[in-house]
C-alpha atoms as a PDB file:
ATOM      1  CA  UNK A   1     120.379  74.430 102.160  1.00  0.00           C
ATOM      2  CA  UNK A   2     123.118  76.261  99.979  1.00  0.00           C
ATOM      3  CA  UNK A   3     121.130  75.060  96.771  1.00  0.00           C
ATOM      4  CA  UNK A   4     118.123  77.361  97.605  1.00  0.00           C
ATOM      5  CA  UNK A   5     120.736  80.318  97.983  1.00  0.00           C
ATOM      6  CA  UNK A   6     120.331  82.827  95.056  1.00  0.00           C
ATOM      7  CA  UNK A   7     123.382  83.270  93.130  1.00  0.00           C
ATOM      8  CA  UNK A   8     123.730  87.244  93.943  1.00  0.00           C
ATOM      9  CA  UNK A   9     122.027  88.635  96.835  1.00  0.00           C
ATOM     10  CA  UNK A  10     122.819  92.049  95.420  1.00  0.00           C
ATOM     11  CA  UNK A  11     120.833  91.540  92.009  1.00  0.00           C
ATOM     12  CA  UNK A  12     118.225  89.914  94.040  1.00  0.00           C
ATOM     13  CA  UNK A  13     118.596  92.985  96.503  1.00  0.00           C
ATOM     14  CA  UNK A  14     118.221  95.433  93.679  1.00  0.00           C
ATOM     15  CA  UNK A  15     115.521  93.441  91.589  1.00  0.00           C
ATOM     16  CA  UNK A  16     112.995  93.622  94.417  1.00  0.00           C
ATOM     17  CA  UNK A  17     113.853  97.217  95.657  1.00  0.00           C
ATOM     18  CA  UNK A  18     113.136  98.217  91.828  1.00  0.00           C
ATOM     19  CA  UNK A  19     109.549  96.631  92.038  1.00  0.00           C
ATOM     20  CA  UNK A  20     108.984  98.295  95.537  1.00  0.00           C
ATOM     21  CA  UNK A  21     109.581 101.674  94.344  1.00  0.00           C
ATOM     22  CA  UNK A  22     107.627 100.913  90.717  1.00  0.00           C
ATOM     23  CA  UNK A  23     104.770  99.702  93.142  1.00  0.00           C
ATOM     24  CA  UNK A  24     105.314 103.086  94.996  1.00  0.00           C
ATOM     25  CA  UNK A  25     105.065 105.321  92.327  1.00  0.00           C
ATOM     26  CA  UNK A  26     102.437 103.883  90.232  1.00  0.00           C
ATOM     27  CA  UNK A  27     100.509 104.485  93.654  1.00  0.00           C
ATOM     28  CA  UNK A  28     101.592 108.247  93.911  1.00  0.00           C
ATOM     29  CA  UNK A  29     100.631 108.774  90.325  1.00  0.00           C
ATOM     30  CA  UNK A  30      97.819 106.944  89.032  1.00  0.00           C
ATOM     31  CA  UNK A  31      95.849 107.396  92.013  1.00  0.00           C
ATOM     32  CA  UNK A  32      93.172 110.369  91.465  1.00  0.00           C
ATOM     33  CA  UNK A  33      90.993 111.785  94.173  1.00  0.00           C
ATOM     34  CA  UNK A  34      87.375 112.515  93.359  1.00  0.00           C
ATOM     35  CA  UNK A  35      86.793 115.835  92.476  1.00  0.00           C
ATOM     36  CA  UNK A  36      84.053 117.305  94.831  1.00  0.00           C
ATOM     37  CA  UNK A  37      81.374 119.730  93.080  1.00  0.00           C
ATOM     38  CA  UNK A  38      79.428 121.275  95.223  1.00  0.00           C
ATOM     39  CA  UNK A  39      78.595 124.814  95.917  1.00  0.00           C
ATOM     40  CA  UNK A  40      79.354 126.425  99.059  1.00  0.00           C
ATOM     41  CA  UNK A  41      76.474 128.666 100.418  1.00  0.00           C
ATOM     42  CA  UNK A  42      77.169 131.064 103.286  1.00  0.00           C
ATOM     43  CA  UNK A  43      73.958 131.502 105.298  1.00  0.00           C
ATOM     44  CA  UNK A  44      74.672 134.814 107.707  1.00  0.00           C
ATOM     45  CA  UNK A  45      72.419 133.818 110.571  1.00  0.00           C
ATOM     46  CA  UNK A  46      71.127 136.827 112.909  1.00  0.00           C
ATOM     47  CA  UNK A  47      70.326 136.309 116.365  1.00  0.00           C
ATOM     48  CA  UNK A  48      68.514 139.199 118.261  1.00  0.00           C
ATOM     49  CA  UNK A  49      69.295 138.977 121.625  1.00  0.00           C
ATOM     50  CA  UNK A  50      66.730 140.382 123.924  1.00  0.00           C
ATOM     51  CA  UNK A  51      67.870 141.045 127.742  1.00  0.00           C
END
């Protein structure tokens, strides 16, 4: 059906590869990982072995 063709396959080319990467970047930078708060406590645990 040559009426459905687009006009230019290069500006439709570029006009979707420009909303993939604006997709792809408001990803990368808008997403923000949870900051974890929690305290880390070392417990030194002391086995005596007897033999």
């Amino acid at each position: 059906m040559p009426q459905m063709m687009p006009l230019s396959w290069l500006t439709l080319f570029i006009y979707f590869s420009l909303i993939f990467l604006m997709y792809n970047s408001m990803n990368y930078f808008l997403f923000i990982y949870p900051i974890k708060k929690f305290k880390f406590d070392k417990k030194l645990i002391q086995l005596s072995w007897k033999w």
